[in-house]
C-alpha atoms as a PDB file:
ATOM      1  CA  UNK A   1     113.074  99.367  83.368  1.00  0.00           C
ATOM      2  CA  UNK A   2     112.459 102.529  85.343  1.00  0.00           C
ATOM      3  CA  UNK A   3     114.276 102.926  88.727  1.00  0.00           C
ATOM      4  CA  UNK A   4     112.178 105.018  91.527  1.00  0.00           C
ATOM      5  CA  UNK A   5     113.921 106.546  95.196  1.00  0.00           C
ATOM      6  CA  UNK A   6     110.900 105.912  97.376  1.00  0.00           C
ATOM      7  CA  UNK A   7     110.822 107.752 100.956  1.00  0.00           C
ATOM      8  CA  UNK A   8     108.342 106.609 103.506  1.00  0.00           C
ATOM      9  CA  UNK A   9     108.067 108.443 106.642  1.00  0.00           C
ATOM     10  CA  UNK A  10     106.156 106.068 109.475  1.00  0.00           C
ATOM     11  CA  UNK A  11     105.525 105.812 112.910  1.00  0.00           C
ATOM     12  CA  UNK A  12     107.334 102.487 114.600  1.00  0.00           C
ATOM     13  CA  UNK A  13     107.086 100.416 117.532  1.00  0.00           C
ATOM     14  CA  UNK A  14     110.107 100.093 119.658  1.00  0.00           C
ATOM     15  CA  UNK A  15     109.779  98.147 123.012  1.00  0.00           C
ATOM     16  CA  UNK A  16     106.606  99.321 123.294  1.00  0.00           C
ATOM     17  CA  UNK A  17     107.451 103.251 122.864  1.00  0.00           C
ATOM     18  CA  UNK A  18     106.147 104.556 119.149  1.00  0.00           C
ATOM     19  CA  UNK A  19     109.060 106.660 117.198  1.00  0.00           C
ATOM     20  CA  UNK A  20     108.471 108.246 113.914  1.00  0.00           C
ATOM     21  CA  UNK A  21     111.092 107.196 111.343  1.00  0.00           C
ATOM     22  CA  UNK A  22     111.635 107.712 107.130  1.00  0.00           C
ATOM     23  CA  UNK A  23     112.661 104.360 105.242  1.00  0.00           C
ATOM     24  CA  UNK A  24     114.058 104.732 101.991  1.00  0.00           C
ATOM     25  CA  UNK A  25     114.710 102.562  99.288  1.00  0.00           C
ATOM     26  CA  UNK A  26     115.445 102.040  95.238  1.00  0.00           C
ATOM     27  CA  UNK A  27     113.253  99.965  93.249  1.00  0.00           C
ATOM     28  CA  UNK A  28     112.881  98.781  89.870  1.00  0.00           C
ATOM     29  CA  UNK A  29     109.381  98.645  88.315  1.00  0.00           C
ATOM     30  CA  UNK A  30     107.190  99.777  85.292  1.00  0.00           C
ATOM     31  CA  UNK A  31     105.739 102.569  87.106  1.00  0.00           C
ATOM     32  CA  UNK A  32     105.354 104.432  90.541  1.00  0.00           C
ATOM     33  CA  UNK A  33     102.465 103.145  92.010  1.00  0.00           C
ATOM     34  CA  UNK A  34     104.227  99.579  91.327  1.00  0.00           C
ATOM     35  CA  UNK A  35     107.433 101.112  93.481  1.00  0.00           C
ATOM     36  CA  UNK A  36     105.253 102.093  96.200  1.00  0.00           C
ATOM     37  CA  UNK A  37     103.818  98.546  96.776  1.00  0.00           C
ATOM     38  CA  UNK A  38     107.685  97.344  96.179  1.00  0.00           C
ATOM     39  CA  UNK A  39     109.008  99.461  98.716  1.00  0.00           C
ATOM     40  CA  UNK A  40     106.014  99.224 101.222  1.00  0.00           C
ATOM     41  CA  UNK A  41     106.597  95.245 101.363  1.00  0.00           C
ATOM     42  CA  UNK A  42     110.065  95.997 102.034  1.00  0.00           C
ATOM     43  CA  UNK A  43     109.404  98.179 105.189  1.00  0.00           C
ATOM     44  CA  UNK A  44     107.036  95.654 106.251  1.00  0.00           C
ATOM     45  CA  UNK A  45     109.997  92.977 106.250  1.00  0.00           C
ATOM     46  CA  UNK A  46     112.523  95.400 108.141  1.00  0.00           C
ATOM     47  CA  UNK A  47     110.249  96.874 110.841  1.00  0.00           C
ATOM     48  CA  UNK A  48     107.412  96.696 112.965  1.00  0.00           C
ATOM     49  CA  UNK A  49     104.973  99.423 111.618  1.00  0.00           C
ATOM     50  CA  UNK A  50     102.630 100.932 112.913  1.00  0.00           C
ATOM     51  CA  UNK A  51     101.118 103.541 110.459  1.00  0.00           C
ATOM     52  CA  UNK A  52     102.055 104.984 107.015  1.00  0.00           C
ATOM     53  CA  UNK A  53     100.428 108.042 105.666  1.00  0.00           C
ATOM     54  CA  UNK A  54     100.239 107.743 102.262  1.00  0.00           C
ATOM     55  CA  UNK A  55     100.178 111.706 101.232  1.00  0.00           C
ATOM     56  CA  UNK A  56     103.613 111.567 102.754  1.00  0.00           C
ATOM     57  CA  UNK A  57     105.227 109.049 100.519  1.00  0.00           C
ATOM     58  CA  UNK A  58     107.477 110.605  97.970  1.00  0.00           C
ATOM     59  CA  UNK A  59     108.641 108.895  94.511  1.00  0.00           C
ATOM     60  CA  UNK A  60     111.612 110.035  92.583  1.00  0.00           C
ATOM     61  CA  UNK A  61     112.367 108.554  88.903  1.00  0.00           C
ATOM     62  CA  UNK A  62     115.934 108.007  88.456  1.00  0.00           C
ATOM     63  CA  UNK A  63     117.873 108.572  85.484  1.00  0.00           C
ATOM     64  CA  UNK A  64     119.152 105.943  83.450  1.00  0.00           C
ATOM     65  CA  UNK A  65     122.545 105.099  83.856  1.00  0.00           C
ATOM     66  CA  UNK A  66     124.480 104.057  80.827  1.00  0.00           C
ATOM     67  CA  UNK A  67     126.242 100.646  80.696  1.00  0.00           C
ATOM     68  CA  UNK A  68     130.128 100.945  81.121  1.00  0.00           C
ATOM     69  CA  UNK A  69     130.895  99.928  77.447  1.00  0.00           C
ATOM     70  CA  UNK A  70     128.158 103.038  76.131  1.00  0.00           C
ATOM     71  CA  UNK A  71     129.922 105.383  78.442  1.00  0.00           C
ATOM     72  CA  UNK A  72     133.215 104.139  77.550  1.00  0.00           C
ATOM     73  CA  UNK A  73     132.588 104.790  73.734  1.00  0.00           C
ATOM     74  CA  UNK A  74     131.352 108.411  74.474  1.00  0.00           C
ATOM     75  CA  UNK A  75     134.071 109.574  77.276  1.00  0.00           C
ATOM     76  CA  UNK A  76     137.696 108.593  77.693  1.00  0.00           C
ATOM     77  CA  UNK A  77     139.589 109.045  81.093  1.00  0.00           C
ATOM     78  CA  UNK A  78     141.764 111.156  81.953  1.00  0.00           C
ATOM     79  CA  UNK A  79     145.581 109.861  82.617  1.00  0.00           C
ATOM     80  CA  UNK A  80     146.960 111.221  86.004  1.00  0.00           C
END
């Protein structure tokens, strides 16, 4: 499954004064628009937003990392 950086840039509510602030996260999901929603519900549960423009939210697809016994057969360390 596809991992996705998601940054959202919002405006916040802080004791009553409003303070514009970028939330980022890592998700895993079958596609971006399913990392948005991931990562959106996450915000919700950490802060008190206010708004969220959605042109401003950017998705990144990470690159699969290989598990330590595939990297293992294809590299060997280095003795110090």
């Amino acid at each position: 499954m596809p991992r996705y950086d998601v940054y959202i840039p919002f405006t916040a509510s802080y004791e009553g004064e409003l303070c514009d602030e970028e939330f980022s996260t890592i998700v895993k999901t079958d596609n971006k628009e399913d990392a948005i929603k991931e990562a959106i519900e996450e915000l919700h549960s950490e802060y008190v937003v206010k708004t969220i423009d959605s042109r401003e939210i950017t998705v990144e697809e990470l690159p699969e990392f290989p598990s330590f016994d595939e990297w293992e057969a294809n590299y060997t360390a280095v003795k110090n």
